[in-house]
N, C-alpha and C. Protein backbone atom coordinates (compact mmCIF):
# COMPACT_ATOMS: atom_id res chain seq x y z
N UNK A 1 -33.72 49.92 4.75
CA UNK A 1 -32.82 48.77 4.69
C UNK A 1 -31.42 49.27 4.94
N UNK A 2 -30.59 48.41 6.14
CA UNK A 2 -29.29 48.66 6.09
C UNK A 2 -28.54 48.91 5.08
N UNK A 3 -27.60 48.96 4.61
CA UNK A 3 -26.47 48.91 3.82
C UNK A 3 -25.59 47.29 4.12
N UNK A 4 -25.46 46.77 5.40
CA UNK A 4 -25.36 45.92 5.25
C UNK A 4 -26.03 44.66 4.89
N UNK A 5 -27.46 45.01 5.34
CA UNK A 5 -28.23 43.79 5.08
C UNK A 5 -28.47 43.20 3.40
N UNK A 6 -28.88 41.91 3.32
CA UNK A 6 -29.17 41.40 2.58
C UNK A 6 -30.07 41.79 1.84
N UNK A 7 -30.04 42.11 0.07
CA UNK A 7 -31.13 42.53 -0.55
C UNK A 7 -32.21 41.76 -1.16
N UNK A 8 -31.81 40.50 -0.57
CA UNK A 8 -32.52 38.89 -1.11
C UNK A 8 -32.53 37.84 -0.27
N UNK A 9 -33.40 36.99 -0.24
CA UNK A 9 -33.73 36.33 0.69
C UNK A 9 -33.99 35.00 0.12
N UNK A 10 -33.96 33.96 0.20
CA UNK A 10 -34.36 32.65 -0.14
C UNK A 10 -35.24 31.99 0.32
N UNK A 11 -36.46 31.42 -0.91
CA UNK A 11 -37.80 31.21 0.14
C UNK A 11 -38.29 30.29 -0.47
N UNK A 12 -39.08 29.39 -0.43
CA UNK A 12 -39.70 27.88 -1.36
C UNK A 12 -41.20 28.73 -1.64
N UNK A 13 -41.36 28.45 -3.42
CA UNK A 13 -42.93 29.40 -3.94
C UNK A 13 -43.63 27.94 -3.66
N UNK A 14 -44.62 28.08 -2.99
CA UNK A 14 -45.80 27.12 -1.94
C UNK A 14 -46.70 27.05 -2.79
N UNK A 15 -47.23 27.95 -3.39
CA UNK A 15 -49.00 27.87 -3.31
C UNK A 15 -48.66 29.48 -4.47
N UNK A 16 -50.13 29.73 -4.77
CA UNK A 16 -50.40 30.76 -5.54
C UNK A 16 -52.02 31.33 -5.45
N UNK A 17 -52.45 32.03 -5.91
CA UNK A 17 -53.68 31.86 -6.21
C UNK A 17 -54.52 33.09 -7.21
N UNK A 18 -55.09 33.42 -8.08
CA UNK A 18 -55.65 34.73 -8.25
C UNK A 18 -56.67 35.23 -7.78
N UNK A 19 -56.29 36.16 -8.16
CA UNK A 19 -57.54 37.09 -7.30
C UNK A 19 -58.15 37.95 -8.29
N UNK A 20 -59.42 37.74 -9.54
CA UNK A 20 -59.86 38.30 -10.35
C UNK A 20 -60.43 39.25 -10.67
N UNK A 21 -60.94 39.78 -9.21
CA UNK A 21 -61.65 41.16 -9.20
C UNK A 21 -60.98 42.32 -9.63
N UNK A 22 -58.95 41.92 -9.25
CA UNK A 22 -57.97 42.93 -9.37
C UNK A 22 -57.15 42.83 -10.56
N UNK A 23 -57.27 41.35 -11.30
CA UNK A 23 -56.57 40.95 -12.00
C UNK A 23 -55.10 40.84 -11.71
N UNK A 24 -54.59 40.06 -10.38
CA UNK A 24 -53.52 39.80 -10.11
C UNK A 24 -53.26 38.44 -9.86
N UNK A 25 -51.86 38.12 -9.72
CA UNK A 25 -51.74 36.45 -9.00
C UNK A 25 -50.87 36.67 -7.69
N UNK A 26 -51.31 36.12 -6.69
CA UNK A 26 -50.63 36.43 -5.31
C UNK A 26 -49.85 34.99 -5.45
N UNK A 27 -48.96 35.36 -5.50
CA UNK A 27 -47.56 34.02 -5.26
C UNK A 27 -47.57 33.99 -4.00
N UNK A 28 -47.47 32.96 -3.18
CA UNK A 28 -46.98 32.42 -1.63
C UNK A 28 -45.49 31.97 -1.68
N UNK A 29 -44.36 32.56 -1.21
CA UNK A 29 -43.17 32.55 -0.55
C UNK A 29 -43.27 32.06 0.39
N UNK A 30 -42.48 30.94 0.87
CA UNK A 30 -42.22 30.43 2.33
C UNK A 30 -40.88 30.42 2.63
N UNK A 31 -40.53 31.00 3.73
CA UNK A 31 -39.24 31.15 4.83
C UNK A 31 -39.40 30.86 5.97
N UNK A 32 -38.84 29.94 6.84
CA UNK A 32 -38.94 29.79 7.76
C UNK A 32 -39.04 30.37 8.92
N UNK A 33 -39.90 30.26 9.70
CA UNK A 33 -39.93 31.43 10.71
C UNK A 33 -38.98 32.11 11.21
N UNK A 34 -37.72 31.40 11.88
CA UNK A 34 -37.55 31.83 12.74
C UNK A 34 -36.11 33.04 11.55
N UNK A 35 -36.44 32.66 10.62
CA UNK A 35 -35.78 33.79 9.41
C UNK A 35 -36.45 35.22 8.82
N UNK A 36 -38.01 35.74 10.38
CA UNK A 36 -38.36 36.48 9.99
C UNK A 36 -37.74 38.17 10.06
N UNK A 37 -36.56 37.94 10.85
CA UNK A 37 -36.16 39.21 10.70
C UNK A 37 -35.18 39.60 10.03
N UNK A 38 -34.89 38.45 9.54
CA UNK A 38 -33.71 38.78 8.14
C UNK A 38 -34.59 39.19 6.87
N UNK A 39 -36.08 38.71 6.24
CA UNK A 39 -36.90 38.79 5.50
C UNK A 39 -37.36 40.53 5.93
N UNK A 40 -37.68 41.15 7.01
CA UNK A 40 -38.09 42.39 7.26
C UNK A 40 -36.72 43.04 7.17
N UNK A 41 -36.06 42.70 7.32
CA UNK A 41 -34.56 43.58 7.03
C UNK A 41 -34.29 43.87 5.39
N UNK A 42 -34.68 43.08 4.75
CA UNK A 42 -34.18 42.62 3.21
C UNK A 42 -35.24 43.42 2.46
N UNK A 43 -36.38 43.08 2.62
CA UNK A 43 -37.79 43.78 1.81
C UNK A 43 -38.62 44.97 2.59
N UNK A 44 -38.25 45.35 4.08
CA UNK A 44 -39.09 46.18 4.53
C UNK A 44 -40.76 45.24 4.63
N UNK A 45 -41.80 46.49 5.46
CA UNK A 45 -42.98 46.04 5.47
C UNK A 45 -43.43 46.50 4.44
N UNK A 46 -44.57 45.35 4.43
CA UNK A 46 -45.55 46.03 3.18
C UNK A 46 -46.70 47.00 3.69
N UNK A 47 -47.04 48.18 3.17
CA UNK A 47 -47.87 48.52 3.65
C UNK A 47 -48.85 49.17 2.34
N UNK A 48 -50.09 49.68 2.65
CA UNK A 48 -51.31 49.91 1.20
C UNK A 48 -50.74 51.01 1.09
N UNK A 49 -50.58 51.16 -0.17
CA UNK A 49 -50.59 52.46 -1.07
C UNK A 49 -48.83 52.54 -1.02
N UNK A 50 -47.83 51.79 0.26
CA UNK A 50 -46.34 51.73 0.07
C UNK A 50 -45.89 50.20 -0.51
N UNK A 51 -46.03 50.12 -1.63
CA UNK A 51 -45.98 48.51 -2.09
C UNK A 51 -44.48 47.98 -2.14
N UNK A 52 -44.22 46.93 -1.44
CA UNK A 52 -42.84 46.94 -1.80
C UNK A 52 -42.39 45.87 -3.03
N UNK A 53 -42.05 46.40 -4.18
CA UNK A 53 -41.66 45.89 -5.35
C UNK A 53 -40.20 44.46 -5.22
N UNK A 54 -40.76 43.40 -5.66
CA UNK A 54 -39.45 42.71 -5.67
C UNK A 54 -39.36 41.67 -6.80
N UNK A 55 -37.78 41.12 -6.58
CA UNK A 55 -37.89 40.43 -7.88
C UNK A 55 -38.34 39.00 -7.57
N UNK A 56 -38.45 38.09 -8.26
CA UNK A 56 -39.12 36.80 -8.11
C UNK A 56 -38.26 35.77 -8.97
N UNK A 57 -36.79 35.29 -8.47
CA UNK A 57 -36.15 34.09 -9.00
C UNK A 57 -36.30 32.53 -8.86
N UNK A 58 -36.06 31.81 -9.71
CA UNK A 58 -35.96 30.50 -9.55
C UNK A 58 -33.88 30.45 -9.27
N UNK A 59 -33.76 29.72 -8.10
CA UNK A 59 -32.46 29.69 -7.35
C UNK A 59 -31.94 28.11 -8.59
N UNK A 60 -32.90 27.16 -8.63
CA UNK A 60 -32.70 25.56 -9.06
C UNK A 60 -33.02 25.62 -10.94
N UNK A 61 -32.78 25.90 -11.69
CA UNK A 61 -33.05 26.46 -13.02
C UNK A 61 -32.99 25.16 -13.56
N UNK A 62 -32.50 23.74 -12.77
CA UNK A 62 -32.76 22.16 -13.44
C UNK A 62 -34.28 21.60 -13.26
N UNK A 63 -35.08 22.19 -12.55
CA UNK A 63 -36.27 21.94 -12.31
C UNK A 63 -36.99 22.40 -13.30
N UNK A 64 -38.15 21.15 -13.68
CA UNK A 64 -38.52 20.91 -15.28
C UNK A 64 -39.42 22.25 -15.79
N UNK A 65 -39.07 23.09 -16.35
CA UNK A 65 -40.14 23.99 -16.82
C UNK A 65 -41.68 23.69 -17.14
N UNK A 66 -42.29 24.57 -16.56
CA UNK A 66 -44.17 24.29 -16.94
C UNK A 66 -44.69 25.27 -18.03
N UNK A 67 -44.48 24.37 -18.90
CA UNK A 67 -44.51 25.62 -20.35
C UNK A 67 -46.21 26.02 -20.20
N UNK A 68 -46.29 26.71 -21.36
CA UNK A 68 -47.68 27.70 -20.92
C UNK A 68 -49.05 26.37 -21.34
N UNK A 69 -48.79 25.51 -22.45
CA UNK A 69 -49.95 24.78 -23.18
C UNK A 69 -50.43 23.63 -21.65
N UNK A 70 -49.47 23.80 -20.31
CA UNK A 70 -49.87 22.95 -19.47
C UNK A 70 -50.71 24.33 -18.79
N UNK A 71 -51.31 25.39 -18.39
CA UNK A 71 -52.13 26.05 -17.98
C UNK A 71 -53.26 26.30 -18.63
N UNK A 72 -54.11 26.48 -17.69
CA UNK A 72 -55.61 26.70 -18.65
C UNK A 72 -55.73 27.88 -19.41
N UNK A 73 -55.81 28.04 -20.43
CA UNK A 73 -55.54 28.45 -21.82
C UNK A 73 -56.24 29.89 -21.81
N UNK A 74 -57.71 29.93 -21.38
CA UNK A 74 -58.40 30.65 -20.97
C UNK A 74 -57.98 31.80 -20.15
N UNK A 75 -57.51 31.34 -19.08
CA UNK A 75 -56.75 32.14 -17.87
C UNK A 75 -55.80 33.08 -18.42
N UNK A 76 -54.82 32.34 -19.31
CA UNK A 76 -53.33 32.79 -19.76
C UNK A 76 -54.39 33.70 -20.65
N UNK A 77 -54.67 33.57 -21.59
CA UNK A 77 -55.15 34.80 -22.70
C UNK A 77 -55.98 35.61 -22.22
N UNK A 78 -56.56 35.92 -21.01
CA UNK A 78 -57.08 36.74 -20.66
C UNK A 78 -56.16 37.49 -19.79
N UNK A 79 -54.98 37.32 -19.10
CA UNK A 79 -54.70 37.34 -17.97
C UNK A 79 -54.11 38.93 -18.50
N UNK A 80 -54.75 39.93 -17.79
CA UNK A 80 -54.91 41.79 -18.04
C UNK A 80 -52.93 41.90 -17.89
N UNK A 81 -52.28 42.75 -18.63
CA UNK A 81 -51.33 43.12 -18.51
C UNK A 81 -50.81 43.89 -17.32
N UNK A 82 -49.67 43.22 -17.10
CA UNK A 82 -48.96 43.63 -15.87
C UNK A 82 -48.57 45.61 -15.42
N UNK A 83 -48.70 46.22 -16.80
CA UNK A 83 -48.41 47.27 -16.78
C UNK A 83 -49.70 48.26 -16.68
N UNK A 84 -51.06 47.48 -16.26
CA UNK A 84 -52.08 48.05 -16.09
C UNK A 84 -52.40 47.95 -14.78
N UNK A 85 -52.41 49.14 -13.69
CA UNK A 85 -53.03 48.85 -12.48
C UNK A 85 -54.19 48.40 -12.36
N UNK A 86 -54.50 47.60 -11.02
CA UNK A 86 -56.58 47.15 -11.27
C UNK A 86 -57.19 48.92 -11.22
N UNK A 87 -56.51 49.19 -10.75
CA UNK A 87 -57.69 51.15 -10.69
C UNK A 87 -57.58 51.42 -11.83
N UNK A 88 -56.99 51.05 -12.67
CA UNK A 88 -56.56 51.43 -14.47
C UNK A 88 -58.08 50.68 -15.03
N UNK A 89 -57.43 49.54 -14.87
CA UNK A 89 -58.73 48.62 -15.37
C UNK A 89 -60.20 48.79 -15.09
N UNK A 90 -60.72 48.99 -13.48
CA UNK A 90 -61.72 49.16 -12.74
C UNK A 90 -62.26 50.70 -13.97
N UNK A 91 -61.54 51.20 -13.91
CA UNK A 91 -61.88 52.77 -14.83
C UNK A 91 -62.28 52.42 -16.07
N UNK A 92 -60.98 51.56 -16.77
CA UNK A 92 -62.04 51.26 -17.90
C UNK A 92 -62.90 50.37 -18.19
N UNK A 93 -63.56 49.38 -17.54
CA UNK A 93 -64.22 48.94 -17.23
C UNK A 93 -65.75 49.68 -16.97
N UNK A 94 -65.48 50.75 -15.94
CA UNK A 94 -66.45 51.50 -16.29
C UNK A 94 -66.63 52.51 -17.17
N UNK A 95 -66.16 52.93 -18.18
CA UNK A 95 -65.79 54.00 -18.50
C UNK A 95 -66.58 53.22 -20.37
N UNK A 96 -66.29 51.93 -20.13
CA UNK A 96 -67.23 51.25 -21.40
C UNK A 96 -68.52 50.46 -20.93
N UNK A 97 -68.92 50.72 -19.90
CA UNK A 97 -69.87 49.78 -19.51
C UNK A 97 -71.37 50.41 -19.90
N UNK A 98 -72.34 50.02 -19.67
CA UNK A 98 -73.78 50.81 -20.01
C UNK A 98 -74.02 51.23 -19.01
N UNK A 99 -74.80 52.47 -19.22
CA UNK A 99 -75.45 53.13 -18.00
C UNK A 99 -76.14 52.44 -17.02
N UNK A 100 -76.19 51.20 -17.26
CA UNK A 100 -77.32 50.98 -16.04
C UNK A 100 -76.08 49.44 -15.39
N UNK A 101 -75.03 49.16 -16.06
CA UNK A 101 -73.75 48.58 -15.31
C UNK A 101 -73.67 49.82 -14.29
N UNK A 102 -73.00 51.05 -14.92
CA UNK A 102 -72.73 52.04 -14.25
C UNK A 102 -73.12 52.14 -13.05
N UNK A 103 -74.55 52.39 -13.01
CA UNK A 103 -75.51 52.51 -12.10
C UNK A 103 -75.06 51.60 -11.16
N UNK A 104 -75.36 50.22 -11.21
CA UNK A 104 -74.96 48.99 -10.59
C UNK A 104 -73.53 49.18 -10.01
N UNK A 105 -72.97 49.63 -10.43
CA UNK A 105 -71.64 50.03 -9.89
C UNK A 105 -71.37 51.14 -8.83
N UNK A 106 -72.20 52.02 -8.76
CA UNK A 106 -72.84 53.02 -7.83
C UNK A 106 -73.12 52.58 -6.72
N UNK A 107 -74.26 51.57 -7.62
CA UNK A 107 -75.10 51.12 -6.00
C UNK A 107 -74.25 50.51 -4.99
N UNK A 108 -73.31 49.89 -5.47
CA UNK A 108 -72.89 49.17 -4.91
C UNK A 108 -71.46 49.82 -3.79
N UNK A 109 -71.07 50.99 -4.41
CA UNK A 109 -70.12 51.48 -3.61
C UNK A 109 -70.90 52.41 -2.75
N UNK A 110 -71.89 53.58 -3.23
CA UNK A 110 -72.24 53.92 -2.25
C UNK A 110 -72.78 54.21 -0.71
N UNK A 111 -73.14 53.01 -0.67
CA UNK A 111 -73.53 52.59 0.80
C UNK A 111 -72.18 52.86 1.91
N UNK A 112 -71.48 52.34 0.90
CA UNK A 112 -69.70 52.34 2.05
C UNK A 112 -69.25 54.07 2.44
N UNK A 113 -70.04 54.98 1.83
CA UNK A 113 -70.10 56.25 2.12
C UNK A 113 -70.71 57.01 3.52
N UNK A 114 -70.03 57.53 4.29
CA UNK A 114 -70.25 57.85 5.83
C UNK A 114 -71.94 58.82 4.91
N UNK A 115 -71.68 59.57 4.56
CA UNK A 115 -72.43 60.34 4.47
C UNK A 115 -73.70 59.84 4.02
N UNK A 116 -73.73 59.12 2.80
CA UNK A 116 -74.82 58.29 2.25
C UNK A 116 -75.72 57.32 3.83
N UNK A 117 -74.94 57.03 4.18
CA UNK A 117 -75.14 55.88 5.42
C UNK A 117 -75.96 56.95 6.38
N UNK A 118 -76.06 58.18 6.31
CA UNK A 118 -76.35 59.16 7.59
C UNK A 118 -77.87 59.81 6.70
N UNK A 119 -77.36 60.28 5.49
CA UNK A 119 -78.38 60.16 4.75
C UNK A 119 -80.40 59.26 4.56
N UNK A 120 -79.48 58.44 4.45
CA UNK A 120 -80.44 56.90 4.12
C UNK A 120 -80.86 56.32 5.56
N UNK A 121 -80.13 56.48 6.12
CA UNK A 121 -81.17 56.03 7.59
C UNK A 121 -81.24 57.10 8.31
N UNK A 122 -81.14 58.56 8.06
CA UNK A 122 -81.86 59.72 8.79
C UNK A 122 -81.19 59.77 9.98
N UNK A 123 -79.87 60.01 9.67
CA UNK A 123 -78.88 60.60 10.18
C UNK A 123 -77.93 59.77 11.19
N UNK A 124 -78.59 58.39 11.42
CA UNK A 124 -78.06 57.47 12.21
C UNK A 124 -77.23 56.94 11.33
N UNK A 125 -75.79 56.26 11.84
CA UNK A 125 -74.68 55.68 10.80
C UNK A 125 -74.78 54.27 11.54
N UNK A 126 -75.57 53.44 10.70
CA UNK A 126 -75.77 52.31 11.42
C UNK A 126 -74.67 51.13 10.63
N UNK A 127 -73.76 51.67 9.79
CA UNK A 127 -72.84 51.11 8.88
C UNK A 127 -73.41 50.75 7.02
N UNK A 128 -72.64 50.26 6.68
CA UNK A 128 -72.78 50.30 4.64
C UNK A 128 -74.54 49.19 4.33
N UNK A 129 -74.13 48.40 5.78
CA UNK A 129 -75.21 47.19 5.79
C UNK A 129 -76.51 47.55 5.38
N UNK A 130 -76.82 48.60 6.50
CA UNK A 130 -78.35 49.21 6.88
C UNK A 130 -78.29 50.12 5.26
N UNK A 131 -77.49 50.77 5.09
CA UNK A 131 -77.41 51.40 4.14
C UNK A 131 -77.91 50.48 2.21
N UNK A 132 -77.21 49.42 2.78
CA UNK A 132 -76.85 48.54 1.70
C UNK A 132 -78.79 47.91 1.16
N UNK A 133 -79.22 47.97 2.30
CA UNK A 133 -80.58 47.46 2.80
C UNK A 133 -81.37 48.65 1.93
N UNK A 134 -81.32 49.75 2.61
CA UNK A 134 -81.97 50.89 2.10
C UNK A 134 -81.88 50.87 0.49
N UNK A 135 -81.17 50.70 0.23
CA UNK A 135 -81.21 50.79 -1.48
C UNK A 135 -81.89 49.68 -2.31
N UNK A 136 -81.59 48.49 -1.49
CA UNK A 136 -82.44 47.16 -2.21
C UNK A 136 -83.90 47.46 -1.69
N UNK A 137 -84.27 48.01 -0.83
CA UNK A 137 -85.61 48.50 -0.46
C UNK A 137 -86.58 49.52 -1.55
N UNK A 138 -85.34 50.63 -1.24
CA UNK A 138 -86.11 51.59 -2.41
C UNK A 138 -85.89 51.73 -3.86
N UNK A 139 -85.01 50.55 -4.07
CA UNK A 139 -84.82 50.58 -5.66
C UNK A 139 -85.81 49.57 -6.59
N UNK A 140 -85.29 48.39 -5.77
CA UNK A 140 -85.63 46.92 -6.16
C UNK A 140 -86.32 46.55 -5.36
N UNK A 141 -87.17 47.00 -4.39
CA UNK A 141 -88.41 46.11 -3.59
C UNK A 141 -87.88 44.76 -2.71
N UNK A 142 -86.41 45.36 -2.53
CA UNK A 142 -86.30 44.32 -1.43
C UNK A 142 -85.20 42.69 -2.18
N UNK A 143 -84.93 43.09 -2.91
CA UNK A 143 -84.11 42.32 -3.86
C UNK A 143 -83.20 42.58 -3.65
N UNK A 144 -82.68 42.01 -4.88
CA UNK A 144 -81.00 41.77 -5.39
C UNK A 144 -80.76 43.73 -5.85
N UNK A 145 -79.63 44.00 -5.73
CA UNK A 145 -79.15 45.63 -6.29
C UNK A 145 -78.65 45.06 -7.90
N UNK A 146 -78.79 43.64 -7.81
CA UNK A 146 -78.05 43.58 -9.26
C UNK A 146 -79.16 43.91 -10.41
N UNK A 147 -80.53 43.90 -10.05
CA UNK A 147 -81.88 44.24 -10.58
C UNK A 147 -81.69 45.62 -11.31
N UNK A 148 -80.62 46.21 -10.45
CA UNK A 148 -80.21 47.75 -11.38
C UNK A 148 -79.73 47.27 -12.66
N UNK A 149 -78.93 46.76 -12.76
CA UNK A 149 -78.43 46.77 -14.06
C UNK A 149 -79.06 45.90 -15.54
N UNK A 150 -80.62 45.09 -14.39
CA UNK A 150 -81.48 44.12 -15.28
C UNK A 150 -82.60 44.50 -15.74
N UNK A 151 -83.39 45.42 -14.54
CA UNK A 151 -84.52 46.18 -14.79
C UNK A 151 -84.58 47.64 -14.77
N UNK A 152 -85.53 48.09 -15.84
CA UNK A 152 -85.20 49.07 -16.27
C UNK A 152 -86.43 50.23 -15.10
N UNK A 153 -87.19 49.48 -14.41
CA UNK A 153 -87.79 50.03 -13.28
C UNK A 153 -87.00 50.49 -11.89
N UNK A 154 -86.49 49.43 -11.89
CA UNK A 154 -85.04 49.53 -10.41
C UNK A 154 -84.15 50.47 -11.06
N UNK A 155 -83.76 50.60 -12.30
CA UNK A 155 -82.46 51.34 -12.83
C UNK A 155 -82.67 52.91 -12.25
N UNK A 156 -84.40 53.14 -12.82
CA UNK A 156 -85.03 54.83 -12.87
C UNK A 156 -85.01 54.97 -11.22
N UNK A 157 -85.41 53.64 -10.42
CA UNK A 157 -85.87 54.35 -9.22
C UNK A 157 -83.84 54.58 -8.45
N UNK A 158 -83.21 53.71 -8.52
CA UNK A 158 -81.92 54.19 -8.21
C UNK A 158 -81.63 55.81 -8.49
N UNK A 159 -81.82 56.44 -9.89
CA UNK A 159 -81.56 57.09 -10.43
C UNK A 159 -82.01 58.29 -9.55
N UNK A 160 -83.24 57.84 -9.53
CA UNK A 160 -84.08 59.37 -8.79
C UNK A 160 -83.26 59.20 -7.60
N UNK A 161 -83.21 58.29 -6.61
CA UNK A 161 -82.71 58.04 -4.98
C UNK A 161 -81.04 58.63 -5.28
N UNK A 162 -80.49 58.16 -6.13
CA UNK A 162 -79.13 58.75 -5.79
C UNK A 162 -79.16 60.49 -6.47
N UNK A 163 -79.88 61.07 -6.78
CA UNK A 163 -80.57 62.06 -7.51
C UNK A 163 -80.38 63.11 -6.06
N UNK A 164 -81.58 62.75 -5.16
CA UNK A 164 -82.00 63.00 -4.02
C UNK A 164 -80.78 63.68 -3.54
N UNK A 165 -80.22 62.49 -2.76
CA UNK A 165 -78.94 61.66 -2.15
C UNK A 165 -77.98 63.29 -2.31
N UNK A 166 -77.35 63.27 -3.61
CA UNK A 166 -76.67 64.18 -4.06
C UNK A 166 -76.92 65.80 -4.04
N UNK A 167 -78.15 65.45 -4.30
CA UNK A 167 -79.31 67.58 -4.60
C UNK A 167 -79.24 67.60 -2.80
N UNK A 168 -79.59 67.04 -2.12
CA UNK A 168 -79.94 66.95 -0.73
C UNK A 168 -78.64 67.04 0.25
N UNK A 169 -77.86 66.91 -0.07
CA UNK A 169 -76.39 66.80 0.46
C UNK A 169 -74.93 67.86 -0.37
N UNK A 170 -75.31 68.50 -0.86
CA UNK A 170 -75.30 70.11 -2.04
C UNK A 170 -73.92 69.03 -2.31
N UNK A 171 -73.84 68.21 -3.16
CA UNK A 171 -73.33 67.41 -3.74
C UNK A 171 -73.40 67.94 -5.44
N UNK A 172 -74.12 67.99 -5.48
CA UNK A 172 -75.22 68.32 -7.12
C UNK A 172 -76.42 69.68 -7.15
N UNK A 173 -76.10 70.44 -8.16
CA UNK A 173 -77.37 71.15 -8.14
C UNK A 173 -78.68 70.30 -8.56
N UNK A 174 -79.38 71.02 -8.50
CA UNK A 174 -80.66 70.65 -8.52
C UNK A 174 -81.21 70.48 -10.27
N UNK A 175 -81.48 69.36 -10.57
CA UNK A 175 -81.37 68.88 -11.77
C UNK A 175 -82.74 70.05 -12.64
C-alpha cells in the first residue's frame, strides 16, 4: 500500500452467511465497481495463508441496532471464539473424538493424498474419486465411509487397509 493511498474504503454490508465447517461468518461488502482499484490499493489482495486483516465499521451509527435476543439464540451461544483458528478447532475436535470418529476422519482425507491415490489403484493416479471409491469398497462393501465411525466391522477393516497403506509405503514400521 502507498503511503498515499487510502487505508479505508466505504462499502454497503449486503448479505452474510456462515460457513460451519470453519466456524466463521463471511460478511459481503459492496463497492461499486468501477471503485475497484481504489479497494486493491487500500486492502491489497487476499491471498491463502496471506490473509488480509481489516476493520469492519458502521459509517451511519443512527441505524437501529439488532440486539442479540433478535438472532437465533442457538447460533450466538455456540458461535466458537474468534481467537480460535478453525485448524485450532479441527485439532481439537479430533484430539477428543473416539477412535473410530478418528478413523472416519482419516478416511476421509486420505484419498486427497497423491500417494494413497497411486497406492489404491496400483499406481495409476486416477484422482481422490477412484481413490475415495477404493475405500468404500474395501472397508464398507461399497457404502457410505461414514459406516467407519458406525460399524465396528468397517472400523477394523479401514484399520488393517490404512495399516497396509502406511507399512507398504515405509510410512510406518511394520506393526
Amino acid at each position: 500500500m502507498s503511503k498515499t493511498a487510502a487505508a479505508a474504503i466505504r462499502a454497503t454490508f449486503s448479505q452474510y452467511a456462515m460457513v460451519k465447517t470453519r466456524g466463521v461468518l463471511v460478511l459481503h461488502m459492496e463497492v461499486p465497481l468501477e471503485q475497484q482499484a481504489e479497494v486493491f490499493a487500500a486492502l491489497g489482495y487476499p491471498l491463502p495463508g496471506n490473509e488480509v486483516w481489516c476493520a469492519v465499521a458502521r459509517l451511519d451509527v443512527s441505524v437501529a441496532d439488532v440486539s442479540v435476543e433478535h438472532l437465533d439464540r442457538q447460533s450466538v451461544d455456540e458461535a466458537p471464539s474468534v481467537r480460535i483458528t478453525a485448524a485450532e478447532r479441527g485439532k481439537q475436535r479430533y484430539a477428543t473424538a473416539s477412535d473410530m470418529q478418528r478413523a472416519l476422519t482419516r478416511a476421509a482425507l486420505l484419498p486427497k493424498d497423491p500417494r494413497f491415490q497411486a497406492w489404491a489403484i496400483g499406481g495409476a493416479q486416477d484422482g481422490p474419486e477412484s481413490a475415495e471409491q477404493f475405500v468404500r469398497e474395501t472397508c464398507c462393501a461399497g457404502e457410505s465411509r461414514k459406516l467407519i465411525a458406525e460399524d465396528r466391522v468397517c472400523f477394523d477393516a479401514f484399520i488393517r487397509m490404512e495399516t497396509s497403506f502406511l507399512v507398504e509405503t515405509n510410512q510406518m514400521a511394520e506393526p
